[in-house]
Protein backbone atom coordinates (compact mmCIF):
# COMPACT_ATOMS: atom_id res chain seq x y z
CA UNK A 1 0.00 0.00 0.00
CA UNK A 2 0.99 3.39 -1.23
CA UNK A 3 1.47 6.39 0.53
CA UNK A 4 0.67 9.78 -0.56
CA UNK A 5 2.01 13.11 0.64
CA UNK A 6 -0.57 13.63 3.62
CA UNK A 7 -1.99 15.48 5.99
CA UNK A 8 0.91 15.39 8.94
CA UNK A 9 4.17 15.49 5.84
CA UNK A 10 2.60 18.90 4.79
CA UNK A 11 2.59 20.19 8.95
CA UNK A 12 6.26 18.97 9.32
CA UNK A 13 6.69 21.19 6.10
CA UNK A 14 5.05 24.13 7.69
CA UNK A 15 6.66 23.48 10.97
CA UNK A 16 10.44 23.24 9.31
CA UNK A 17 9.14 26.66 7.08
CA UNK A 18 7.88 28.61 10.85
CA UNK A 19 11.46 27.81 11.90
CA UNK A 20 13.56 29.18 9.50
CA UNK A 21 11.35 32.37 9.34
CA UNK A 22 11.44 32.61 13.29
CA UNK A 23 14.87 32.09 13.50
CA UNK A 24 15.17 34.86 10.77
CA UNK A 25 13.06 37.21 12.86
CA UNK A 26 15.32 36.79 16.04
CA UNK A 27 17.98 37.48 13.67
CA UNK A 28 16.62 40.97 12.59
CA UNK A 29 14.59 41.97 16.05
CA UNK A 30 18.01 41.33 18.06
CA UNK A 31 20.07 43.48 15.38
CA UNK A 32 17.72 45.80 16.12
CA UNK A 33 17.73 45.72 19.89
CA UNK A 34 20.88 46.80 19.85
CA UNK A 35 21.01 50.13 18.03
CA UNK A 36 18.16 51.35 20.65
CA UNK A 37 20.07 53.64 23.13
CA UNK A 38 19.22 54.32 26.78
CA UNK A 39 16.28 56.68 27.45
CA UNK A 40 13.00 55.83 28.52
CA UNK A 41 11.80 55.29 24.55
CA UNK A 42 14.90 52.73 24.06
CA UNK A 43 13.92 51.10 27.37
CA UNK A 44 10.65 50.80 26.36
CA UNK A 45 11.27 49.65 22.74
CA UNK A 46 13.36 46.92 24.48
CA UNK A 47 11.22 45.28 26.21
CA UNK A 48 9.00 45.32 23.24
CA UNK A 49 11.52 43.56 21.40
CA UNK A 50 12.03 40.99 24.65
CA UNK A 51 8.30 40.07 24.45
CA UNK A 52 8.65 39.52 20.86
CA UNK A 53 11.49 37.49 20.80
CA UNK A 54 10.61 35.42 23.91
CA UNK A 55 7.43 34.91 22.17
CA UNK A 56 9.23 33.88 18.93
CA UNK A 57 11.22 31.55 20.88
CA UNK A 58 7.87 30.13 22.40
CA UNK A 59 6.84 29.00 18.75
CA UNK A 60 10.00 27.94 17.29
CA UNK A 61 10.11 25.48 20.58
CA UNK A 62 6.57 24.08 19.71
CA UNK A 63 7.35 23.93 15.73
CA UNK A 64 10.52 22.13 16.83
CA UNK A 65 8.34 19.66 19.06
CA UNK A 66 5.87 18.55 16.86
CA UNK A 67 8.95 18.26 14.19
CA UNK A 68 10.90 15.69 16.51
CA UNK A 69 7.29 14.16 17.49
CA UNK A 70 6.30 13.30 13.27
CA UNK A 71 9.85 11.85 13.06
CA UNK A 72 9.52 10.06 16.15
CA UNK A 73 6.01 8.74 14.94
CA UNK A 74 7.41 7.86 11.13
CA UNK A 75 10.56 6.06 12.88
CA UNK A 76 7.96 3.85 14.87
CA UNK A 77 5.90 3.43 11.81
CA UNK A 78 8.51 1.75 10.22
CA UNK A 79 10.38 -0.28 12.86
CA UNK A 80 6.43 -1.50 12.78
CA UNK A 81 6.84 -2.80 9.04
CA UNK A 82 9.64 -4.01 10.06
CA UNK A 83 7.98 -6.85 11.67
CA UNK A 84 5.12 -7.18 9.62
CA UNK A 85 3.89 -10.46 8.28
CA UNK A 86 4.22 -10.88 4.61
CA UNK A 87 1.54 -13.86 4.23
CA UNK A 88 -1.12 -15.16 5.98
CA UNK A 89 0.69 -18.97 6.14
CA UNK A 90 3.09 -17.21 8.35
CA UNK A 91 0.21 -16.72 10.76
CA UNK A 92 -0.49 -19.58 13.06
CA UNK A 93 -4.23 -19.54 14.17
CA UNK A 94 -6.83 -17.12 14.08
CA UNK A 95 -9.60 -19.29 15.58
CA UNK A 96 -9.17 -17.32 18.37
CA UNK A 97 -11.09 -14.15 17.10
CA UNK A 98 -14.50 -13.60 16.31
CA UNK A 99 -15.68 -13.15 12.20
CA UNK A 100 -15.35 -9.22 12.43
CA UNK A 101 -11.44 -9.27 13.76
CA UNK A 102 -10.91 -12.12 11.59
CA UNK A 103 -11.80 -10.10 8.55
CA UNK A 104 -9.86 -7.49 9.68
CA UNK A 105 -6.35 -9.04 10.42
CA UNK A 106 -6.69 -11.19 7.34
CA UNK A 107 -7.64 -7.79 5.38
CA UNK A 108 -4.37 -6.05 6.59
CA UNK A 109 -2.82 -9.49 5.11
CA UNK A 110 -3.43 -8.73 2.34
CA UNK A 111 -2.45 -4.99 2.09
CA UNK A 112 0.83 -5.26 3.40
CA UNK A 113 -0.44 -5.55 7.22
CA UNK A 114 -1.74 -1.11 7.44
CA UNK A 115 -4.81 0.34 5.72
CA UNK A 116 -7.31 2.95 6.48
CA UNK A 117 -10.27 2.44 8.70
CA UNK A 118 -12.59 3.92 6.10
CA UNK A 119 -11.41 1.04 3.88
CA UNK A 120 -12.13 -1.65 6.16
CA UNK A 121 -15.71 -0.18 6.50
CA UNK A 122 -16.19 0.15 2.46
CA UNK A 123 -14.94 -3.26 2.11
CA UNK A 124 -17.05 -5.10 4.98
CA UNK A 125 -21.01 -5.90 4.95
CA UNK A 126 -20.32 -4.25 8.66
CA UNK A 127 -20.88 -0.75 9.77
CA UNK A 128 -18.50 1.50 10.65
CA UNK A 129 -19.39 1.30 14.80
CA UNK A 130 -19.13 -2.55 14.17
CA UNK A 131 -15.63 -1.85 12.77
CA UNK A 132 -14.29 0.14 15.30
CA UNK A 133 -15.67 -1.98 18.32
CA UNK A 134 -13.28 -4.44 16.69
CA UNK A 135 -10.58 -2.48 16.17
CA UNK A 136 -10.62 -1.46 19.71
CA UNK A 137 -10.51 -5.17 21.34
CA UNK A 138 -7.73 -5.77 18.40
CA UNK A 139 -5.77 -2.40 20.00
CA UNK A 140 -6.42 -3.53 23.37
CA UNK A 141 -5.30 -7.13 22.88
CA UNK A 142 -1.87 -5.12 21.34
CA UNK A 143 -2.88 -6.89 17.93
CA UNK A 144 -3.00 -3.82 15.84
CA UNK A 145 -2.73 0.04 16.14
CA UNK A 146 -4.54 3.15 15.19
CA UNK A 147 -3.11 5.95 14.02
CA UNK A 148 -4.56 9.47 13.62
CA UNK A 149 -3.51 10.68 9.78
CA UNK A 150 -5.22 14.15 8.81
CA UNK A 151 -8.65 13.04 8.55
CA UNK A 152 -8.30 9.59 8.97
CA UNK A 153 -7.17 6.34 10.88
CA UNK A 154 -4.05 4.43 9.32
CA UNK A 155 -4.81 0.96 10.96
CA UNK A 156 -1.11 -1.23 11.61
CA UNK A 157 -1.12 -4.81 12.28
CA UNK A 158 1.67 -6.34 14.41
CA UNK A 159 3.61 -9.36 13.47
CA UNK A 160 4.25 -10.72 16.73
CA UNK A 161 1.31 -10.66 18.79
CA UNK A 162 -0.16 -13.04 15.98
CA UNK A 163 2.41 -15.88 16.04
């Protein structure tokens, strides 16, 4: 299963782009700072400029969060696929699960063990509450994991807690 660019790519973009722009504002705001001279104007004007660049600061620390967070998320993501199974003979028994979870682990089979939860709903007679009561015993049980993706859940199914 493909990948396109999505949702949480494009904020990592934006997040990397609010960066380099910050950091170019502290650049020119602390230049600044410095010309001011001493009376009560200057004084005032810098602790203008301290509020501004202690509030820059404030965002390039959250931009630089939620940068380290995606690329701690993607890293997980594919240490994940890492150990993926690649066919269902490699799984042992699934007697153990119900119909509804039995659909659903041998769906992620077969596309490459991650898929959307909107897909499992489009391509099940089940609804979509019917679904995600599954998914959540299959989460629970450490079986498979839901990720939030823009709009969407990216569903991951775990190699080892099958075998």
């Amino acid at each position: 299963m493909t990948m396109r660019y999505n949702q949480s790519s494009m904020e990592n973009i934006s997040s990397h782009f609010i960066v380099v722009l910050s950091s170019f504002m502290v650049i020119l705001l602390t230049g600044r700072a410095i010309i001011v001279d001493g009376t009560e104007k200057g004084v005032f004007i810098m602790i203008m400029y301290s509020l501004v660049l202690t509030s820059i600061g404030i965002i390039i620390g959250i931009n630089l969060t939620r940068i380290y967070s995606t690329k701690k998320q993607i890293n997980a993501s594919t240490t994940q696929h890492e150990e993926l199974p690649t066919s269902i003979s490699s799984i042992s028994d699934l007697s153990r699960f119900n119909s509804s979870e039995q659909f659903i682990i041998n769906f992620l089979l077969d596309n490459d063990c991650q898929c959307w939860q909107s897909d499992l709903v489009k391509k099940s007679n089940m609804t979509d509450s019917k679904i995600s009561r599954s998914l959540t015993k299959l989460e629970s049980s450490g079986i498979i994991s839901r990720v939030r993706d823009g709009m969407g859940k990216r569903v991951n199914l775990y190699k080892m807690k099958l075998l």
